[in-house]
C-alpha atoms as a PDB file:
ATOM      1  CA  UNK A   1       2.860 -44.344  42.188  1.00  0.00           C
ATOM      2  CA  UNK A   2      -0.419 -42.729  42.137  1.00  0.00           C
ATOM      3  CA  UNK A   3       1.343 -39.522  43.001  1.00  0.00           C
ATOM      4  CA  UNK A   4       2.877 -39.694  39.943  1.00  0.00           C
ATOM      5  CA  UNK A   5       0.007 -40.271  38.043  1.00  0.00           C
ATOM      6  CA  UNK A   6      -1.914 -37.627  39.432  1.00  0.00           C
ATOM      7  CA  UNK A   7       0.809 -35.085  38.130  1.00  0.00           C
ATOM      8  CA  UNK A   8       1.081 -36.459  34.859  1.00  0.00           C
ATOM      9  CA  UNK A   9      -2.444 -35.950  34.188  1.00  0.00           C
ATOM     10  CA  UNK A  10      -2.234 -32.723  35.571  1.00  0.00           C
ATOM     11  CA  UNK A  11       0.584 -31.125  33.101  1.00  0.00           C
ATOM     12  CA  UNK A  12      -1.400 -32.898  30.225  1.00  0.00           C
ATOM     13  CA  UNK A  13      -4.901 -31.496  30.908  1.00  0.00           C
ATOM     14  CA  UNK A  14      -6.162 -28.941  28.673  1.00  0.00           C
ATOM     15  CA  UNK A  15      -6.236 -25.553  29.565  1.00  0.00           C
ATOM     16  CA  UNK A  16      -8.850 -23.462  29.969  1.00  0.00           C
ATOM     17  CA  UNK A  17      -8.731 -21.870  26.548  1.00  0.00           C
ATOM     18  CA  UNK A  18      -6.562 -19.159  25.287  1.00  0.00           C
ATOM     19  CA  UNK A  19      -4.212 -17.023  27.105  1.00  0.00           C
ATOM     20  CA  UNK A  20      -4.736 -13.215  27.318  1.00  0.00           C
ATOM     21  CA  UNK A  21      -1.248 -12.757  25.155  1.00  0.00           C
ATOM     22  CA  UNK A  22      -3.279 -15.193  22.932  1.00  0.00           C
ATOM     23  CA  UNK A  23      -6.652 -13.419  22.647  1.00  0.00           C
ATOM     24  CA  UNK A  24      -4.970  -9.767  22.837  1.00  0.00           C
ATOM     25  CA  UNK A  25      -2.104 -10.708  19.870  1.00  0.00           C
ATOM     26  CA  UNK A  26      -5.635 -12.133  17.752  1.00  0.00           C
ATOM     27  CA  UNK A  27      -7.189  -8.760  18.655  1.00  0.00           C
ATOM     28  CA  UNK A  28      -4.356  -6.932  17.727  1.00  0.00           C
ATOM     29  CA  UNK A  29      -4.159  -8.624  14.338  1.00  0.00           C
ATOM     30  CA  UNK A  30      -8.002  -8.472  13.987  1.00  0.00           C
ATOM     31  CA  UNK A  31      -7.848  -4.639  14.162  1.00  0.00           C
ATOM     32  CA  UNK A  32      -4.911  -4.148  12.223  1.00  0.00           C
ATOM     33  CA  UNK A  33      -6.421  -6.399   8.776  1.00  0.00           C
ATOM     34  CA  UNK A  34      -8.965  -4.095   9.530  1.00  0.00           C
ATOM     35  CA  UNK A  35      -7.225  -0.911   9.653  1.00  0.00           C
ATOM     36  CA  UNK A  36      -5.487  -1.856   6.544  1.00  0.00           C
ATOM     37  CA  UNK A  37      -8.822  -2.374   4.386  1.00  0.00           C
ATOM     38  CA  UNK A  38     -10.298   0.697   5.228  1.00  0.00           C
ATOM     39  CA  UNK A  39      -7.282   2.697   4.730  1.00  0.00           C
ATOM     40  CA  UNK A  40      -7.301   1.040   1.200  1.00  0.00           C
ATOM     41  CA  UNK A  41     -10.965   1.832   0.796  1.00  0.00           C
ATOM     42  CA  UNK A  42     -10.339   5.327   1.599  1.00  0.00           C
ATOM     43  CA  UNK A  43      -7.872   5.710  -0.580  1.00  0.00           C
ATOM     44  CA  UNK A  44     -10.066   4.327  -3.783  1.00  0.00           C
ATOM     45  CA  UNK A  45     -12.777   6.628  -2.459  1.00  0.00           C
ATOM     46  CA  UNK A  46     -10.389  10.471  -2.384  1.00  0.00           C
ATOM     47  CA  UNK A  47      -8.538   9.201  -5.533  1.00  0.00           C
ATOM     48  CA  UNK A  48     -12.006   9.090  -7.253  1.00  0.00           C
ATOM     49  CA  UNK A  49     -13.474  11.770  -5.459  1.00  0.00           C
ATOM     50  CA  UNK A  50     -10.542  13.943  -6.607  1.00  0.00           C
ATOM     51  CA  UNK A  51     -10.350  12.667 -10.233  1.00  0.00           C
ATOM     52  CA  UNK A  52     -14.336  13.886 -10.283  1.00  0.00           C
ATOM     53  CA  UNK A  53     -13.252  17.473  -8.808  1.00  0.00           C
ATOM     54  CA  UNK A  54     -10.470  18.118 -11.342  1.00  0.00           C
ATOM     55  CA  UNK A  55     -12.694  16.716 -14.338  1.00  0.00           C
ATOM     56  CA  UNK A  56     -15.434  19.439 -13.318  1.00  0.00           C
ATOM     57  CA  UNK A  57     -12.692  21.847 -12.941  1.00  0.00           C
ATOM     58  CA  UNK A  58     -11.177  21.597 -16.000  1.00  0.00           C
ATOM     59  CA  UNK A  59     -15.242  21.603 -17.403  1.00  0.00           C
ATOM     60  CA  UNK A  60     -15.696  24.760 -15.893  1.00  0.00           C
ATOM     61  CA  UNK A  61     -12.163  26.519 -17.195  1.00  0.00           C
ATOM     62  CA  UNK A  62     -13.465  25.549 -20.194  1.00  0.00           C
ATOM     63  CA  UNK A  63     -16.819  27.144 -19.778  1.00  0.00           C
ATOM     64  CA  UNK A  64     -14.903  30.178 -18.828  1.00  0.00           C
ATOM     65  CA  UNK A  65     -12.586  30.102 -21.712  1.00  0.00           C
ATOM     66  CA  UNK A  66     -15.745  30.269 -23.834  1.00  0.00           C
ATOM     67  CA  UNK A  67     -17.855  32.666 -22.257  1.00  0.00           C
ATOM     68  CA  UNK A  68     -14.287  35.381 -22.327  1.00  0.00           C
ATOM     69  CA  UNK A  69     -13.452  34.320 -25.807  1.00  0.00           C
ATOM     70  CA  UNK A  70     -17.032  35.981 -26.794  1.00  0.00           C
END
């Protein structure tokens, strides 16, 4: 009987915390939430970093326009 007892408690005792499938699948997750927010951030950054460039472009045709018009 105590045999029995002894194996019972032994497939119902806690491990000893989470499996490396557990902890790399969290990592991979981790760096991919990641990933995705910087890409975004990125992204905000060139699209106003290019709406900048072509608003001083268009400045300076203008300029130019002026300056050959005279």
């Amino acid at each position: 009987m105590s045999s029995s007892v002894a194996e019972s408690t032994r497939t119902t005792a806690p491990s000893g915390g989470a499996g490396l499938f557990q902890r790399l699948s969290s990592f991979l997750v981790g760096a991919g939430l990641s990933a995705l927010v910087t890409q975004y951030f990125i992204f905000e950054e060139l699209k106003a970093g290019n709406q900048l460039m072509l608003r001083k472009q268009s400045e300076l045709e203008s300029r130019v326009y002026k300056l050959e018009k005279k």
